[in-house]
Each structure stands twice: as structure tokens, then as C-alpha cells.
PDB file of N, CA and C in Angstrom:
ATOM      1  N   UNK A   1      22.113  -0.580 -15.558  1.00  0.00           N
ATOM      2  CA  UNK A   1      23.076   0.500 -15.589  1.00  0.00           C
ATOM      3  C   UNK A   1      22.564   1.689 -14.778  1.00  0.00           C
ATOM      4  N   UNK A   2      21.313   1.654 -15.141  1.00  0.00           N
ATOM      5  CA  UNK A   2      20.671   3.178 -13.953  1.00  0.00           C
ATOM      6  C   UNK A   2      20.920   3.477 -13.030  1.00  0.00           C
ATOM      7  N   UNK A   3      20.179   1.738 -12.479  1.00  0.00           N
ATOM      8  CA  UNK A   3      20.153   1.432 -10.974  1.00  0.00           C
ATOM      9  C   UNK A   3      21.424   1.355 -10.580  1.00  0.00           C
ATOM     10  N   UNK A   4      22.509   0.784 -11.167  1.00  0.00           N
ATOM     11  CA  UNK A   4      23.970   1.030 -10.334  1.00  0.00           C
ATOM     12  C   UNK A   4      24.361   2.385 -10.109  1.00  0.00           C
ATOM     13  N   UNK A   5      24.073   3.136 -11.033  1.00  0.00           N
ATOM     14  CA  UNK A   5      24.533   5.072 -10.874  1.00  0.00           C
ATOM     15  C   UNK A   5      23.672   5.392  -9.762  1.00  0.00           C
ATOM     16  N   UNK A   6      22.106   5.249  -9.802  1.00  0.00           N
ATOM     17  CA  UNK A   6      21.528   5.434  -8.516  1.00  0.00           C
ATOM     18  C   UNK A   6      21.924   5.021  -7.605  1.00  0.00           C
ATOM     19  N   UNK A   7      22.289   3.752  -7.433  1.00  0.00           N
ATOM     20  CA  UNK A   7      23.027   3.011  -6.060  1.00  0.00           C
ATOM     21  C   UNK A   7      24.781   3.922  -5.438  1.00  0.00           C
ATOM     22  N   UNK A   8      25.298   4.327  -6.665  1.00  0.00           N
ATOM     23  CA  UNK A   8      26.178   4.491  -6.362  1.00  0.00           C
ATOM     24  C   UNK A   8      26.201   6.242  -5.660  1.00  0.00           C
ATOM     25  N   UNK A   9      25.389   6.984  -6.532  1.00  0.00           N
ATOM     26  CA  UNK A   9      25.103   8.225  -6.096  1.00  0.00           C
ATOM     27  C   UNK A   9      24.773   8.800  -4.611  1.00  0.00           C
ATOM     28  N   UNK A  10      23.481   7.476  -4.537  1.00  0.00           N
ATOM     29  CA  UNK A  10      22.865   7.259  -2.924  1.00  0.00           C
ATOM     30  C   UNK A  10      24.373   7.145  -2.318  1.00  0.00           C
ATOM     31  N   UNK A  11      24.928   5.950  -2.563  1.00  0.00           N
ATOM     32  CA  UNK A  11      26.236   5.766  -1.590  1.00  0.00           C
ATOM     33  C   UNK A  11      26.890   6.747  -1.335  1.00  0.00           C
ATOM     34  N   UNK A  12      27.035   7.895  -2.476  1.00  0.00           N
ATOM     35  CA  UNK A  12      28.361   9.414  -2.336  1.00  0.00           C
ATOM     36  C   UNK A  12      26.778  10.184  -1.605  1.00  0.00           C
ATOM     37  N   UNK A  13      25.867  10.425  -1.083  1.00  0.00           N
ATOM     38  CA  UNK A  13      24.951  11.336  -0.783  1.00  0.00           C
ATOM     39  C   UNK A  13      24.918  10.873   0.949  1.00  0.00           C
ATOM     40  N   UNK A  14      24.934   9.368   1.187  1.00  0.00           N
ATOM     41  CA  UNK A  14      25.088   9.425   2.610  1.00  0.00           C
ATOM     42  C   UNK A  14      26.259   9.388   3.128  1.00  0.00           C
ATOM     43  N   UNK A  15      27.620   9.231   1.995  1.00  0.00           N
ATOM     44  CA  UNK A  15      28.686   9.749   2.702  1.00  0.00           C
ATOM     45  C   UNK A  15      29.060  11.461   3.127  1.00  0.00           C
ATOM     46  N   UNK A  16      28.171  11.746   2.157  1.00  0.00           N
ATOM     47  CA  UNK A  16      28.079  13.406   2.047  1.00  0.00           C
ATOM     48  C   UNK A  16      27.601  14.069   3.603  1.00  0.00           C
ATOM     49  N   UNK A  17      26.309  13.323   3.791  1.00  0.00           N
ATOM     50  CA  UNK A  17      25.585  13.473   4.819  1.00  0.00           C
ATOM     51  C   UNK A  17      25.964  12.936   6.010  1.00  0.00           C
ATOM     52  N   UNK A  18      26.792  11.961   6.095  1.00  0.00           N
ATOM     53  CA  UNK A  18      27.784  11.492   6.997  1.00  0.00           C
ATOM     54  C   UNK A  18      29.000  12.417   7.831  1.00  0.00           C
ATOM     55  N   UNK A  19      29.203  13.309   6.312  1.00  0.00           N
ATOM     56  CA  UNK A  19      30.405  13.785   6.549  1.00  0.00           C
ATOM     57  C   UNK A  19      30.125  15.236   7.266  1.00  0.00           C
ATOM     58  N   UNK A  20      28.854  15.883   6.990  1.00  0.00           N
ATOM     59  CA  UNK A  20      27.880  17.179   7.080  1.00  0.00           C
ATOM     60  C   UNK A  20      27.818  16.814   9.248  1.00  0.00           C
ATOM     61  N   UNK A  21      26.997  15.919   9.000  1.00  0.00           N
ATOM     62  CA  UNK A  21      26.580  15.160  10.502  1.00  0.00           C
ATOM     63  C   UNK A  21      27.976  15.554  11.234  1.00  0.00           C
ATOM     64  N   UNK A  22      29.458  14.872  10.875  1.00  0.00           N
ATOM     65  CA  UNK A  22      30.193  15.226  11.591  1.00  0.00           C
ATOM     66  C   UNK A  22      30.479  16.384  12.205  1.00  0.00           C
ATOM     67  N   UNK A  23      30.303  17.214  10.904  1.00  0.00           N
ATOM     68  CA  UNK A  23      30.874  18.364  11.397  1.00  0.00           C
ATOM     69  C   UNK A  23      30.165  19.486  11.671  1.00  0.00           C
ATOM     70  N   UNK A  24      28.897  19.058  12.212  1.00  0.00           N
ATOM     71  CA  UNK A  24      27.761  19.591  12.472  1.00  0.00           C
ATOM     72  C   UNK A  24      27.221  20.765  12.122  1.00  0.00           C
ATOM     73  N   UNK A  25      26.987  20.482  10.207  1.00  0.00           N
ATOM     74  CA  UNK A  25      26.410  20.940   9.446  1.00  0.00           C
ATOM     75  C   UNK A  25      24.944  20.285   9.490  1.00  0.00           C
ATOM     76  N   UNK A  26      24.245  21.465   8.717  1.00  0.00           N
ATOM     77  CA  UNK A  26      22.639  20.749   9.343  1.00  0.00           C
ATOM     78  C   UNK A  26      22.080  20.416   8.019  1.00  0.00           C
ATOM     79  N   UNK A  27      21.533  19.182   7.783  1.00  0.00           N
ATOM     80  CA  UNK A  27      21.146  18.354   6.454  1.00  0.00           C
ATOM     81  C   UNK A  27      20.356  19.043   5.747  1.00  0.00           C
ATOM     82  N   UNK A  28      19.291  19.879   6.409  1.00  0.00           N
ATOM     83  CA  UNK A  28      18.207  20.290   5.605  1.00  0.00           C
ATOM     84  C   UNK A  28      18.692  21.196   5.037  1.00  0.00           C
ATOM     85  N   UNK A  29      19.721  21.890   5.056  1.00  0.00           N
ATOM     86  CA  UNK A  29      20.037  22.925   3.997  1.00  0.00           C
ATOM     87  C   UNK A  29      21.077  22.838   2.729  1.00  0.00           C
ATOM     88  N   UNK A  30      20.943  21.117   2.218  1.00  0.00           N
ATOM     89  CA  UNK A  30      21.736  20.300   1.055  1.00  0.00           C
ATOM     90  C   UNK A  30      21.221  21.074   0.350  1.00  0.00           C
ATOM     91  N   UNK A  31      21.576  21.252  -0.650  1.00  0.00           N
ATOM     92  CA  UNK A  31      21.577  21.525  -2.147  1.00  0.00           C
ATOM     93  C   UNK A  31      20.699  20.068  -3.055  1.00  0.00           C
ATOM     94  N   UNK A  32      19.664  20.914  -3.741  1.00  0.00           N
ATOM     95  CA  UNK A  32      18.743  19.807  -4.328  1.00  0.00           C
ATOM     96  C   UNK A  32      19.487  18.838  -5.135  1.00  0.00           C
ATOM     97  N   UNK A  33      20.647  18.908  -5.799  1.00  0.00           N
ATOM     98  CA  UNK A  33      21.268  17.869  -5.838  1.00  0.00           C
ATOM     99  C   UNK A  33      21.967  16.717  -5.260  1.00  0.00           C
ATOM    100  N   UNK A  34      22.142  17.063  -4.112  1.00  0.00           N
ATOM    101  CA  UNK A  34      22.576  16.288  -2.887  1.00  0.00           C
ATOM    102  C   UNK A  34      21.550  15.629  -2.293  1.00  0.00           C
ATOM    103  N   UNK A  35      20.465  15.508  -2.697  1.00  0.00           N
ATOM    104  CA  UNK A  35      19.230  14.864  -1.980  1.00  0.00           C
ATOM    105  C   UNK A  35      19.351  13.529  -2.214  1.00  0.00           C
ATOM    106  N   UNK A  36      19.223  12.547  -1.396  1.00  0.00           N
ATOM    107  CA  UNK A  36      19.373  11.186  -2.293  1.00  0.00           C
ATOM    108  C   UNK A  36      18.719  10.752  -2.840  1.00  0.00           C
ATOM    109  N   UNK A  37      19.079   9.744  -4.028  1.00  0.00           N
ATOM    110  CA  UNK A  37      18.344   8.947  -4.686  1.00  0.00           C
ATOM    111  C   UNK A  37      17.467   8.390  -4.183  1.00  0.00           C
ATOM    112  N   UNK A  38      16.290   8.146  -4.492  1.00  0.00           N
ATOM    113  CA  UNK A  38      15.425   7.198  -3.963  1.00  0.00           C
ATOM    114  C   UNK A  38      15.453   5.709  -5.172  1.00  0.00           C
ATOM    115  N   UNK A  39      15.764   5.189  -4.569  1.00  0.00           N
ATOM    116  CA  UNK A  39      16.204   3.758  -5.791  1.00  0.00           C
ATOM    117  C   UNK A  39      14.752   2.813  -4.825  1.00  0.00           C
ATOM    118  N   UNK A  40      13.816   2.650  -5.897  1.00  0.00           N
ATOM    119  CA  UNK A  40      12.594   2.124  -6.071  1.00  0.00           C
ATOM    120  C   UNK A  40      13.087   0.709  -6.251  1.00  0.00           C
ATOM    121  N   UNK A  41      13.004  -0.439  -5.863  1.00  0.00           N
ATOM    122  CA  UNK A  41      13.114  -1.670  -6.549  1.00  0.00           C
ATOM    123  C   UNK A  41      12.005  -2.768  -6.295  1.00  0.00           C
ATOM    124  N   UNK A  42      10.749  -2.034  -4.885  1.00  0.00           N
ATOM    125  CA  UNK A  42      10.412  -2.419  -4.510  1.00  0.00           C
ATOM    126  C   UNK A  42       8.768  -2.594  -5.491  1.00  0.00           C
ATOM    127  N   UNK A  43       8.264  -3.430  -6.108  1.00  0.00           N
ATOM    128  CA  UNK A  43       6.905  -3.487  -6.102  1.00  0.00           C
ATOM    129  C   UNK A  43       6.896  -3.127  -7.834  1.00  0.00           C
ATOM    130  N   UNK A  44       8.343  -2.972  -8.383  1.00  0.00           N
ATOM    131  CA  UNK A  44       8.008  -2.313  -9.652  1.00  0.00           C
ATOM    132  C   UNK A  44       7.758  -3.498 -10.804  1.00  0.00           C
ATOM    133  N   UNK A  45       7.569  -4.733 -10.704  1.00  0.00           N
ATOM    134  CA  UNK A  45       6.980  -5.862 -11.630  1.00  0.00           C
ATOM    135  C   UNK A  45       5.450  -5.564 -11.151  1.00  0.00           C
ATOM    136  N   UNK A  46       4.775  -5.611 -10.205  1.00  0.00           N
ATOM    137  CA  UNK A  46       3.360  -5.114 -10.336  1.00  0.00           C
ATOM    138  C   UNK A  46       3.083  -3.996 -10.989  1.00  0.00           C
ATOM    139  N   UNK A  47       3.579  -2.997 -11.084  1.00  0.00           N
ATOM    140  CA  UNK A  47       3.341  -1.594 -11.538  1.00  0.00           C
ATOM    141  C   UNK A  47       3.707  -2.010 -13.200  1.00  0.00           C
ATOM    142  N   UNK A  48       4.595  -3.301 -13.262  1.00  0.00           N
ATOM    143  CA  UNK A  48       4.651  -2.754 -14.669  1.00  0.00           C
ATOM    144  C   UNK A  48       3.286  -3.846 -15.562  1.00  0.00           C
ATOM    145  N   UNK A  49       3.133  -4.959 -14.627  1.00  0.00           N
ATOM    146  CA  UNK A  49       2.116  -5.949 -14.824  1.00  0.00           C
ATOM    147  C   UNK A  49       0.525  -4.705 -15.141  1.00  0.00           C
ATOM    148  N   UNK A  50       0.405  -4.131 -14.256  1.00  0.00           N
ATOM    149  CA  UNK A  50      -0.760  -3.126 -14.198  1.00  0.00           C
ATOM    150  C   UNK A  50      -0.900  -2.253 -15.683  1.00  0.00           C
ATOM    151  N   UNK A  51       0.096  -1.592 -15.916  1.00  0.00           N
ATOM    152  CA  UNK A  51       0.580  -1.422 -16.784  1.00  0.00           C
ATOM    153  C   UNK A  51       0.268  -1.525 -18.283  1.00  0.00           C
ATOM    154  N   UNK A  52       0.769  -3.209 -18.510  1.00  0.00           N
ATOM    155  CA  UNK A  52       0.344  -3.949 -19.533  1.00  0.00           C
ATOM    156  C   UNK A  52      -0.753  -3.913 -19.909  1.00  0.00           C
ATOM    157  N   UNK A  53      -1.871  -4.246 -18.499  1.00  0.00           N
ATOM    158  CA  UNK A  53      -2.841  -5.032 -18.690  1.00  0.00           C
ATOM    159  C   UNK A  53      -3.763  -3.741 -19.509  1.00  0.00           C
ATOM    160  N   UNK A  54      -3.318  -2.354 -18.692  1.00  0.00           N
ATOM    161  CA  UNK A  54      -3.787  -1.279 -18.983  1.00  0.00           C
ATOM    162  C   UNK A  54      -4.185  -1.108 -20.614  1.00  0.00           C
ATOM    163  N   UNK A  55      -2.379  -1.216 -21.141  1.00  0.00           N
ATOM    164  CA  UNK A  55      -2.337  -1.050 -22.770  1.00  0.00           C
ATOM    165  C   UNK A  55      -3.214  -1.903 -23.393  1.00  0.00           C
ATOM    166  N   UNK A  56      -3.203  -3.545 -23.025  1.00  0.00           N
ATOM    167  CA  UNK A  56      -3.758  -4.071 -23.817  1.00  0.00           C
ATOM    168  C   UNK A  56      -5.570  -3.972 -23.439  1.00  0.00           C
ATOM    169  N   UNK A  57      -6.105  -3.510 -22.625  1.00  0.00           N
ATOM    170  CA  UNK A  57      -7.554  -3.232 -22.353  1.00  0.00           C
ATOM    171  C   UNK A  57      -7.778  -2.012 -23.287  1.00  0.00           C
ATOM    172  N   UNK A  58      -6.914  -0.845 -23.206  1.00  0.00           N
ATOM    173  CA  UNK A  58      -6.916   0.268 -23.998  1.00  0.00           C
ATOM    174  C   UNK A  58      -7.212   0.176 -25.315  1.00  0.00           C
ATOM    175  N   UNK A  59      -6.118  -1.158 -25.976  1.00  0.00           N
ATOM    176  CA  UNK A  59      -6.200  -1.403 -27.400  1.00  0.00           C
ATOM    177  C   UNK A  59      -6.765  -2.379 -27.888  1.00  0.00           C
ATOM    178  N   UNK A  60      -7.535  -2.862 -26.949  1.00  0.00           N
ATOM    179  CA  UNK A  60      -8.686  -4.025 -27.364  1.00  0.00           C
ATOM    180  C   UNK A  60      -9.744  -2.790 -27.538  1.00  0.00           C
ATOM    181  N   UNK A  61     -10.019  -2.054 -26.757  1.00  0.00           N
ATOM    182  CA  UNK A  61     -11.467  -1.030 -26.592  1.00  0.00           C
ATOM    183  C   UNK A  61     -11.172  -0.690 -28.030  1.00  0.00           C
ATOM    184  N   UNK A  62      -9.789   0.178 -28.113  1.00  0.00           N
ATOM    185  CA  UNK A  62      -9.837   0.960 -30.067  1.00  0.00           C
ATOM    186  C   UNK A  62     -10.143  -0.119 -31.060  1.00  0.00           C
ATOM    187  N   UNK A  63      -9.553  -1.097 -31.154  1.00  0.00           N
ATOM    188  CA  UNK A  63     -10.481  -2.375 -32.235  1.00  0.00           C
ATOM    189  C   UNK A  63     -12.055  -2.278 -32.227  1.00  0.00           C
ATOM    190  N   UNK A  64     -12.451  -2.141 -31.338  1.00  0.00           N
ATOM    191  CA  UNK A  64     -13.844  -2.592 -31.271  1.00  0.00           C
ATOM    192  C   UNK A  64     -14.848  -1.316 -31.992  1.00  0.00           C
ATOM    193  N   UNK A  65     -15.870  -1.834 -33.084  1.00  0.00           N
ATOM    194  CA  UNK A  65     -16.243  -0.962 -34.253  1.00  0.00           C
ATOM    195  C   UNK A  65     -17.497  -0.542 -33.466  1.00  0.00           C
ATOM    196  N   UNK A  66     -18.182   0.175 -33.359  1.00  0.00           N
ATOM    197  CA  UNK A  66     -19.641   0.638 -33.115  1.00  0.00           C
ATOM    198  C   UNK A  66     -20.568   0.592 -34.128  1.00  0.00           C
TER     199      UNK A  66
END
């Protein structure tokens, strides 16, 4: 559900910027809401693998009694 609002947002931000371009408005002065999405999809099962491994190294260390 995120990722479709992100996808879809991106889509209204480069029509935005599409539409700016035409009429030769200059991009860098969007409004921080108009910035686009950056929709991540790339690499994020490693990050979440890393992650894991993190928690469960973390909560093996707290078990362990001195």
C-alpha cells in the first residue's frame, strides 16, 4: 500500500516537473513537498537480512550469564 502512494506521488511530482519544465519554471525552487519520492526497492531484502542477523546476535549476547 505505501509503495503504490509512493509510486503514485512520484508519478504526480514528475508530471508536476514536466509541467514546470514547460513553462519554464525552474525546478530547484519546488516546494519541499514537491520533491519526489524516492521509492527504494532496490537491495531492501539484504538490509532487512542484516538486520535480523543483527537482532538475533544482539539477543543471543543478553542470554549469555557472566
Amino acid at each position: 500500500m505505501k509503495r503504490k502512494r509512493l509510486a503514485l506521488k512520484l508519478k504526480e511530482n514528475t508530471a508536476k516537473q514536466a509541467a514546470a519544465a514547460a513553462a519554464g519554471k525552474d525546478d530547484s525552487k519546488m516546494d519541499a513537498d514537491e520533491e519526489p519520492a524516492k521509492v527504494n526497492t532496490h537491495g531492501w531484502r539484504k538490509s532487512r537480512a542484516a538486520n535480523y542477523k543483527k537482532k538475533k546476535a544482539s539477543k543471543k549476547n543478553k542470554s549469555l550469564k557472566f
